[in-house]
C-alpha atoms as a PDB file:
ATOM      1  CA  UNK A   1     -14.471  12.242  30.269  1.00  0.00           C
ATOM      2  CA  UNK A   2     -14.712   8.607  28.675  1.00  0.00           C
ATOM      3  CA  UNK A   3     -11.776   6.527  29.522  1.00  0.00           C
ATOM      4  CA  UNK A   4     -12.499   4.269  26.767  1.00  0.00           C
ATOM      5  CA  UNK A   5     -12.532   6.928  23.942  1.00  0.00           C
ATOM      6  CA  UNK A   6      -9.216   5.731  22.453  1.00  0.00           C
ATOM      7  CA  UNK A   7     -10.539   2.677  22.181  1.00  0.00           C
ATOM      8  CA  UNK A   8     -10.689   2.774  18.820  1.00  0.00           C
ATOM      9  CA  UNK A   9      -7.209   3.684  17.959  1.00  0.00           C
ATOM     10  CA  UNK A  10      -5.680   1.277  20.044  1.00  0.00           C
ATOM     11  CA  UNK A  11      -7.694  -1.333  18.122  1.00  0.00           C
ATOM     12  CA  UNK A  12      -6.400   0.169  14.570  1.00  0.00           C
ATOM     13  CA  UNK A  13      -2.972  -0.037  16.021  1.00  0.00           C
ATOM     14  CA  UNK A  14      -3.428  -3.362  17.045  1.00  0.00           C
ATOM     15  CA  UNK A  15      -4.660  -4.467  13.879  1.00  0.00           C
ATOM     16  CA  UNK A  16      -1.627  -3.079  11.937  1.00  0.00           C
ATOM     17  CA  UNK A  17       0.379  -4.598  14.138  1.00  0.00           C
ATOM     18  CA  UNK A  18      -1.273  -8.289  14.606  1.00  0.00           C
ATOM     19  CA  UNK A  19      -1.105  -8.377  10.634  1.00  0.00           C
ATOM     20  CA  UNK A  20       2.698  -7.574  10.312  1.00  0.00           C
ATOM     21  CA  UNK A  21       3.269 -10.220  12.845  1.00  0.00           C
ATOM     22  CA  UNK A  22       1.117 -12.735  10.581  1.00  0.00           C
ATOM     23  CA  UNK A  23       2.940 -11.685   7.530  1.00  0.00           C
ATOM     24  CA  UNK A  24       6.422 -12.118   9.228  1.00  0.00           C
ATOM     25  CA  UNK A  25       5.906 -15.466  11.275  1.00  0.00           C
ATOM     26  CA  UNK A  26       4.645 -16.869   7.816  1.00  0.00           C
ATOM     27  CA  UNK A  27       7.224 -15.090   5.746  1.00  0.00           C
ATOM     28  CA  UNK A  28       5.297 -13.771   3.210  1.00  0.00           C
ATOM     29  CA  UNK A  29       3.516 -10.164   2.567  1.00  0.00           C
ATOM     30  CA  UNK A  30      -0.370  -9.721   1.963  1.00  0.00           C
ATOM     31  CA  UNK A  31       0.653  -6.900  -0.409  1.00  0.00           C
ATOM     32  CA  UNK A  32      -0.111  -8.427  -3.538  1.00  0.00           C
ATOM     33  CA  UNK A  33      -3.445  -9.934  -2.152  1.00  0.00           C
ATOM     34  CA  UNK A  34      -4.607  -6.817   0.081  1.00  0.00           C
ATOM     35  CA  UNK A  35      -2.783  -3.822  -1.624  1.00  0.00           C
ATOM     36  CA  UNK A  36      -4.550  -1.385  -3.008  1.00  0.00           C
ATOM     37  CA  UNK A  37      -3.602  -2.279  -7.342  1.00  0.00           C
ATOM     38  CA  UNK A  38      -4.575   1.182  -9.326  1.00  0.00           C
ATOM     39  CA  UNK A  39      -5.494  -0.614 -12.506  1.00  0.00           C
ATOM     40  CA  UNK A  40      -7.586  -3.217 -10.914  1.00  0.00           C
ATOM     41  CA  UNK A  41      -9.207  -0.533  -8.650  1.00  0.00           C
ATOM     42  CA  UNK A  42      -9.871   1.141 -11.818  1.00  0.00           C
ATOM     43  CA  UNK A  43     -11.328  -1.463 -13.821  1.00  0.00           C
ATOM     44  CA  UNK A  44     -13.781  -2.004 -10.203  1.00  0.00           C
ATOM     45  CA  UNK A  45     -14.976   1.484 -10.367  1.00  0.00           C
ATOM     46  CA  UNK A  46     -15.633   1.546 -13.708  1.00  0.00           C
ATOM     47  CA  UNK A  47     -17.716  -1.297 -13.725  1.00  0.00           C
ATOM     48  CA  UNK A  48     -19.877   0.168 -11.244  1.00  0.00           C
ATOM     49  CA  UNK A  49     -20.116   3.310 -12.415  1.00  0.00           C
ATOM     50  CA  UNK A  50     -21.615   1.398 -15.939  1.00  0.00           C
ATOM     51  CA  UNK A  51     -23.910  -0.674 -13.431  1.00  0.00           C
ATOM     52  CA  UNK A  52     -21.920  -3.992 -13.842  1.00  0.00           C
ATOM     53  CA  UNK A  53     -21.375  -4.375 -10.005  1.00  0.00           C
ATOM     54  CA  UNK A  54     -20.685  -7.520  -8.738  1.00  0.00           C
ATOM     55  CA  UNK A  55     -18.564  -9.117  -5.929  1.00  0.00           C
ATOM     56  CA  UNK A  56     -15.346  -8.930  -7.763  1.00  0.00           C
ATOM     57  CA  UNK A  57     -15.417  -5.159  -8.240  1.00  0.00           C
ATOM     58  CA  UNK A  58     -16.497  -4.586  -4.858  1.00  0.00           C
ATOM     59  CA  UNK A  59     -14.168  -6.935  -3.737  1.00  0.00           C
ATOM     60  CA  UNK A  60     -11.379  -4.987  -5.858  1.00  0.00           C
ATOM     61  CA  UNK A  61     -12.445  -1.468  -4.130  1.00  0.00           C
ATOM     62  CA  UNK A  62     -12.416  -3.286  -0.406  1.00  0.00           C
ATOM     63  CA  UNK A  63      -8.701  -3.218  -1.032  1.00  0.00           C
ATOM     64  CA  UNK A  64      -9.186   0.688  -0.325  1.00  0.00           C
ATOM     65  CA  UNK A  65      -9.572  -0.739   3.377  1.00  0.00           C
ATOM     66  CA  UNK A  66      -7.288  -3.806   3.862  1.00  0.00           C
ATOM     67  CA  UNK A  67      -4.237  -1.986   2.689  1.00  0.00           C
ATOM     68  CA  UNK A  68      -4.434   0.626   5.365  1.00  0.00           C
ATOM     69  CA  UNK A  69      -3.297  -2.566   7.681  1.00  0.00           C
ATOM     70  CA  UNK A  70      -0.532  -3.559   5.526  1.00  0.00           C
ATOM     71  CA  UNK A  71       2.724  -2.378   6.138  1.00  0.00           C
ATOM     72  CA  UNK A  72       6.091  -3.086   3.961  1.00  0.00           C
ATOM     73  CA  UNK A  73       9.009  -2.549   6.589  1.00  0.00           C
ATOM     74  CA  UNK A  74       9.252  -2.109  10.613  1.00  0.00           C
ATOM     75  CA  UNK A  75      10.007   0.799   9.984  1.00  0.00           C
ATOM     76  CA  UNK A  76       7.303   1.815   7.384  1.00  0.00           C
ATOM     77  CA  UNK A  77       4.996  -0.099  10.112  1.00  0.00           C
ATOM     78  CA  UNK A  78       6.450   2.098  13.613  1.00  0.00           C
ATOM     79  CA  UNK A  79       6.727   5.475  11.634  1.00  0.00           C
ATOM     80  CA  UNK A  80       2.887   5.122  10.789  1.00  0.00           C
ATOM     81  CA  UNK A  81       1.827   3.862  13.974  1.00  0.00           C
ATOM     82  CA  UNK A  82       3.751   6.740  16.471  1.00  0.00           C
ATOM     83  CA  UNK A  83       2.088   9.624  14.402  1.00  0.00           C
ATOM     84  CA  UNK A  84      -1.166   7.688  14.147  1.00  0.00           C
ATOM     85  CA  UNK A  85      -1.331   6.959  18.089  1.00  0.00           C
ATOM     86  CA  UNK A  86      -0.422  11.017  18.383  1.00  0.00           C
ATOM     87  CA  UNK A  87      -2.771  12.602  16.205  1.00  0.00           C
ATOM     88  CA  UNK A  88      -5.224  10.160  16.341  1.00  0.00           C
ATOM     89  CA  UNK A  89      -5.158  10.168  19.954  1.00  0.00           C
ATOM     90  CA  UNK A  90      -6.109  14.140  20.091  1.00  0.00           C
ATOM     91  CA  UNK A  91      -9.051  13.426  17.481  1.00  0.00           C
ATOM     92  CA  UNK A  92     -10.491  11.283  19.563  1.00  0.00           C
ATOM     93  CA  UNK A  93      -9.878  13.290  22.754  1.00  0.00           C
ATOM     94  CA  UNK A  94     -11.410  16.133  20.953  1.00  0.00           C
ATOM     95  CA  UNK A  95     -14.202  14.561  18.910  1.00  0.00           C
ATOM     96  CA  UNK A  96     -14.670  11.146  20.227  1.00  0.00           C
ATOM     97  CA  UNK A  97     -13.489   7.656  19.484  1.00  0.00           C
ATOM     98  CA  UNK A  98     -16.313   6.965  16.773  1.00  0.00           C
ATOM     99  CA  UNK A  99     -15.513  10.061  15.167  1.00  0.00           C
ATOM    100  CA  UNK A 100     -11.702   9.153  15.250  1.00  0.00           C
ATOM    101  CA  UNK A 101     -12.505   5.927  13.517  1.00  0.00           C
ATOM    102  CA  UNK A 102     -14.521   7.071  10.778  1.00  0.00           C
ATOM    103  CA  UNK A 103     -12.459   9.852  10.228  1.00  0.00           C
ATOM    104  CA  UNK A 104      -9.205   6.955   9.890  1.00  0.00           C
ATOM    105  CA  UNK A 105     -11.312   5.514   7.526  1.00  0.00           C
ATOM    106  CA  UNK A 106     -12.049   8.101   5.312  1.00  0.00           C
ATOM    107  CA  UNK A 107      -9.003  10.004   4.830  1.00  0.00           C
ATOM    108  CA  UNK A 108      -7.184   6.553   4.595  1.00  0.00           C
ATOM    109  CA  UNK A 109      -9.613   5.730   1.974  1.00  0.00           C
ATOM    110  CA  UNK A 110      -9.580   9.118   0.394  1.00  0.00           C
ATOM    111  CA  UNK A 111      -6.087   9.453   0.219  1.00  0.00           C
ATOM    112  CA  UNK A 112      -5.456   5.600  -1.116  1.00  0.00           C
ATOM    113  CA  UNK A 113      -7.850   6.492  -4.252  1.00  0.00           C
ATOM    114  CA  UNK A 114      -5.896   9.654  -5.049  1.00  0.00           C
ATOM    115  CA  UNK A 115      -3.018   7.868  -4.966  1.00  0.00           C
ATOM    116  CA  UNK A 116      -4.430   5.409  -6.964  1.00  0.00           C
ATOM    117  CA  UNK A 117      -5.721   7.902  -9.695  1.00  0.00           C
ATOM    118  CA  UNK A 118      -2.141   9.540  -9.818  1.00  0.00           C
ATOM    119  CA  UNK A 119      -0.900   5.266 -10.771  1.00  0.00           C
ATOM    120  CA  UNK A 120      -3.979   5.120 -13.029  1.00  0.00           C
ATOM    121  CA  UNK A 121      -2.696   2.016 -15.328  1.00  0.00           C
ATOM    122  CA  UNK A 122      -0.097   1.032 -13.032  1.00  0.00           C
ATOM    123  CA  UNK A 123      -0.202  -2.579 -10.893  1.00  0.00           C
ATOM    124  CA  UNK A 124       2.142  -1.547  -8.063  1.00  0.00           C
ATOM    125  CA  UNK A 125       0.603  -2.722  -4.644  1.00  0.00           C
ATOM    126  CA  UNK A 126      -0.138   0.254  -2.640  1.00  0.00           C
ATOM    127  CA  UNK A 127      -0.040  -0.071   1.188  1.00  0.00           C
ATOM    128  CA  UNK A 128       0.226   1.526   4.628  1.00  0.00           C
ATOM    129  CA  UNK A 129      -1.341   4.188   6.872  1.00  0.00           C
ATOM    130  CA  UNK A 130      -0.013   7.114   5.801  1.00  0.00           C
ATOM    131  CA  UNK A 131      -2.585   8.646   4.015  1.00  0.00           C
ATOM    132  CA  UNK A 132      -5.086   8.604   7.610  1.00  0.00           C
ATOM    133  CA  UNK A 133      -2.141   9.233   9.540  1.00  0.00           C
ATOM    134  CA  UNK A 134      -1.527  12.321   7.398  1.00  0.00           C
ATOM    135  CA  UNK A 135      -5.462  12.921   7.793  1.00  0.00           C
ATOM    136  CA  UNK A 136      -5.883  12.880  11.356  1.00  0.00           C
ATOM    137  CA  UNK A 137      -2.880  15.617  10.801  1.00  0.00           C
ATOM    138  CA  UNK A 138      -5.216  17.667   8.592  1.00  0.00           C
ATOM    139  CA  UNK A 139      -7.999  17.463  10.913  1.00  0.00           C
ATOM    140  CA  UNK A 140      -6.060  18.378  14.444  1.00  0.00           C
ATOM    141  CA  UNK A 141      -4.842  21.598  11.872  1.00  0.00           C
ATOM    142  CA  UNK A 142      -8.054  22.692  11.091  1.00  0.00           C
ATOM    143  CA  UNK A 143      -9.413  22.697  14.079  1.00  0.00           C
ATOM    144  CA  UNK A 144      -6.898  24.111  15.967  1.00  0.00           C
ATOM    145  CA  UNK A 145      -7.244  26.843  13.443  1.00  0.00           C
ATOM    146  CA  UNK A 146     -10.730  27.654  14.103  1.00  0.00           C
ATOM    147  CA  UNK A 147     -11.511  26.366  17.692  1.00  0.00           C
ATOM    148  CA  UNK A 148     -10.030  26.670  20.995  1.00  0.00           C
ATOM    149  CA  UNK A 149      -8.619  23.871  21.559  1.00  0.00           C
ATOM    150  CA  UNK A 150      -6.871  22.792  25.097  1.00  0.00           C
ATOM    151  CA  UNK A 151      -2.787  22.424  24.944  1.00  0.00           C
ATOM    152  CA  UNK A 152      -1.705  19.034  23.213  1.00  0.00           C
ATOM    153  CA  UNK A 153      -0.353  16.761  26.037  1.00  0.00           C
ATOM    154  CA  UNK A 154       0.248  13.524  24.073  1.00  0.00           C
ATOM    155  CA  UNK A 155       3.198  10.739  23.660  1.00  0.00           C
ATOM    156  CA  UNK A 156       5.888  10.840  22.051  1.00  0.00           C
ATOM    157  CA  UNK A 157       5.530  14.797  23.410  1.00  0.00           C
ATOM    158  CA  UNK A 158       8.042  15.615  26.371  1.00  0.00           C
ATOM    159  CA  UNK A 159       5.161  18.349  28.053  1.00  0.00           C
ATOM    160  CA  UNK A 160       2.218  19.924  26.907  1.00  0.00           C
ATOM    161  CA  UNK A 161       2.135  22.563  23.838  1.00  0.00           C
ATOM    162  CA  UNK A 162      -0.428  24.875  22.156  1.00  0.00           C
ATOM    163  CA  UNK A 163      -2.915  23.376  19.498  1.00  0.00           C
ATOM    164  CA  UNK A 164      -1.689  26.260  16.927  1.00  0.00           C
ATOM    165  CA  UNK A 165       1.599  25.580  17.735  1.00  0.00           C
ATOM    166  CA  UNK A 166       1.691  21.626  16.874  1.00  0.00           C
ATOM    167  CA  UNK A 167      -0.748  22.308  13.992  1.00  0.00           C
ATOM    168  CA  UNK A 168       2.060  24.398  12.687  1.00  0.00           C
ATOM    169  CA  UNK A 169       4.429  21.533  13.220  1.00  0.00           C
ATOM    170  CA  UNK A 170       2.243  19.207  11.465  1.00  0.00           C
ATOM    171  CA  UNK A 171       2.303  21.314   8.191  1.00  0.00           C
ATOM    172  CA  UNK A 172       5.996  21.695   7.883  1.00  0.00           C
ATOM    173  CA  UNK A 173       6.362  17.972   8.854  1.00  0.00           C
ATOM    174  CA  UNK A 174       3.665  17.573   6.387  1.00  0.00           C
ATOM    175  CA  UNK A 175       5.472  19.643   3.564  1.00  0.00           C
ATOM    176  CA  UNK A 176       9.076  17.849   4.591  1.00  0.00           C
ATOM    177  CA  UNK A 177       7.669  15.244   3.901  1.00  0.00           C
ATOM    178  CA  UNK A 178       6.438  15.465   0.619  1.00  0.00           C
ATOM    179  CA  UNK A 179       9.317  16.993  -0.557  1.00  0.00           C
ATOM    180  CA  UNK A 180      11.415  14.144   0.728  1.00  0.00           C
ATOM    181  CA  UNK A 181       9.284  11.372  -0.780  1.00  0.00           C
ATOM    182  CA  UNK A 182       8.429  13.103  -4.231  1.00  0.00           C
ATOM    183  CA  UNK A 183      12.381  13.311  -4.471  1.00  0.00           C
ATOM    184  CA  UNK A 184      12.693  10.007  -3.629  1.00  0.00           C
ATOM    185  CA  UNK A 185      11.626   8.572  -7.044  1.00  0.00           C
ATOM    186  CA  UNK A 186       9.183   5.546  -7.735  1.00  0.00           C
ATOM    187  CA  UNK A 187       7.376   3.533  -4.753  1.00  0.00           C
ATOM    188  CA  UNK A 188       6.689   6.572  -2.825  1.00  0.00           C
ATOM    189  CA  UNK A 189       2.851   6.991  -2.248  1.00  0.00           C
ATOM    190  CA  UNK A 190       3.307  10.990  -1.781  1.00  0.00           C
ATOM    191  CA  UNK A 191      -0.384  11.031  -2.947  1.00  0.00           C
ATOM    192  CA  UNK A 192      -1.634   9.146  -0.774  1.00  0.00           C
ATOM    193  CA  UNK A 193      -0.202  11.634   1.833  1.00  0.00           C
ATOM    194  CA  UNK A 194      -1.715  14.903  -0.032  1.00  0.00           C
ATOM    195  CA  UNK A 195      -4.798  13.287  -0.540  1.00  0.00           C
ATOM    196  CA  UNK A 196      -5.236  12.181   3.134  1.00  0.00           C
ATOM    197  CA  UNK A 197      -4.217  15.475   4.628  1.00  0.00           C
ATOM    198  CA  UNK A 198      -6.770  17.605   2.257  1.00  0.00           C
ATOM    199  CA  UNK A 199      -9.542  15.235   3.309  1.00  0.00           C
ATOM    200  CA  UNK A 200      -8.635  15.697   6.974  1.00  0.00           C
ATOM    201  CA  UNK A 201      -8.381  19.312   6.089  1.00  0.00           C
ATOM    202  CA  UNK A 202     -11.878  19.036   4.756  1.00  0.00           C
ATOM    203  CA  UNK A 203     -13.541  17.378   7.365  1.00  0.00           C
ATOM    204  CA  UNK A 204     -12.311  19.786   9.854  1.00  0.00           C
ATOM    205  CA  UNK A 205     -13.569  23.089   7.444  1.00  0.00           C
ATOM    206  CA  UNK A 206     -17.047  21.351   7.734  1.00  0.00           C
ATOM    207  CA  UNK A 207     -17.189  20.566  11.315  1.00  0.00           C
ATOM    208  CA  UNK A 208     -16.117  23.723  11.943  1.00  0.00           C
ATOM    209  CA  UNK A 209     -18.701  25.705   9.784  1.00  0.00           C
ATOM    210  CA  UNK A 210     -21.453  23.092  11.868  1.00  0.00           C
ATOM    211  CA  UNK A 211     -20.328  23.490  15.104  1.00  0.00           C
ATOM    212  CA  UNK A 212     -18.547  27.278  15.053  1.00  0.00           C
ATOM    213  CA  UNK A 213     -17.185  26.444  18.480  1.00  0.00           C
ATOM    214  CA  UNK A 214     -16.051  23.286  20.478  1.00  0.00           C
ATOM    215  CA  UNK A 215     -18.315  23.735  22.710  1.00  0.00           C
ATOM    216  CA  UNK A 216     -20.931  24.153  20.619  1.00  0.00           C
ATOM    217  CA  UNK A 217     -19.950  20.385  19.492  1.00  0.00           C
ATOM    218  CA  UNK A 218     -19.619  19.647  23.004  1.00  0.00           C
ATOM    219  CA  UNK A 219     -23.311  20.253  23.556  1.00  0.00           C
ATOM    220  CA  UNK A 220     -25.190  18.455  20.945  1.00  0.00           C
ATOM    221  CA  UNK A 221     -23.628  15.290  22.493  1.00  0.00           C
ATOM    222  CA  UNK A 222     -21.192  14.573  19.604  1.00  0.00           C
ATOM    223  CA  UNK A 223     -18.618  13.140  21.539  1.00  0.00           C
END
């Protein structure tokens, strides 16, 4: 087994991290600068959709990216960061650290723009993790749904536990969740977490059909 396959992870975690310290020991937030902005992500992909692309509307849509690594609060920063070094951990361990990083990627990405779309018109800053974190959620679920997968034995976990079992725990924390923040009012990027979960849902319902079996995956050297 590769003892370098959470590589990846760690360096995600890292990143979050070394950019909250930046933003703090300067006392100032790269929110504004870095956020993802609905209306000007908008007015980007609507410009490129009529052909008009240039370097300000793909500079507008790279915000997609840099706000995963921006983080309002501590707290907003260590809630993201335990649940993304926990189920981000077992998506490497499972699929491999390149998959792990391109699936952070594209659920954070994926569930930034449906946030984004619910804001259409709006120029709140939206920032954080959540939407991967909630991804590599969606993607532990579905495959512990459809492969066999071996017991979860990850921190913050006090012992081993079945795949189905903490799949199961994902979707009620999942559904808590969203409960909690939609009743929370304005600032909450609950789409963001819907969004990021379905896509992780999605990637795992494709991998799955591919590769009917992990070790199936196993063999044609995906790891």
């Amino acid at each position: 087994m590769n003892p370098y396959r959470h590589l990846t992870i760690l360096a995600i975690i890292a990143a979050a991290t070394f950019v909250f310290a930046v933003e703090q020991s300067r006392e100032t937030s790269f929110a504004e600068n870095y956020g993802a902005v609905p209306k000007l992500i908008e007015g980007a992909w609507t410009d490129i959709v009529r052909g008009q692309v240039s370097l300000g509307a793909i500079g507008q849509l790279s915000r997609l990216v840099t706000s995963l690594f921006v983080h309002g609060d501590i707290e907003h920063l260590l809630w993201n960061m335990v649940f993304l070094w926990a189920f981000g951990y077992l998506t490497s361990q499972i699929l491999g650290q390149w998959w792990a990083l391109a699936a952070f990627f594209v659920t954070g990405i994926i569930g930034t723009a449906f946030q984004a779309w619910l804001d259409a018109g709006s120029e709140v800053q939206i920032i954080g993790a959540s939407g991967a974190v909630c991804g590599f959620e969606g993607i532990y679920l579905g495959l512990a749904l459809r492969w066999q997968l071996p017991d979860a034995d990850v921190w913050p976990l006090a012992r081993p536990i079945p795949p189905l079992q903490l799949g199961l725990f994902a979707v009620v924390g999942f559904l808590g969740d969203m409960f909690f923040l939609a009743n929370r009012g304005e600032g909450i990027a609950y789409g963001a977490h819907a969004g990021g979960f379905l896509s992780g849902l999605a990637i795992a319902a494709v991998l799955t059909t591919v590769y009917p079996t992990l070790g199936a995956f196993e063999r044609h050297g995906q790891r």
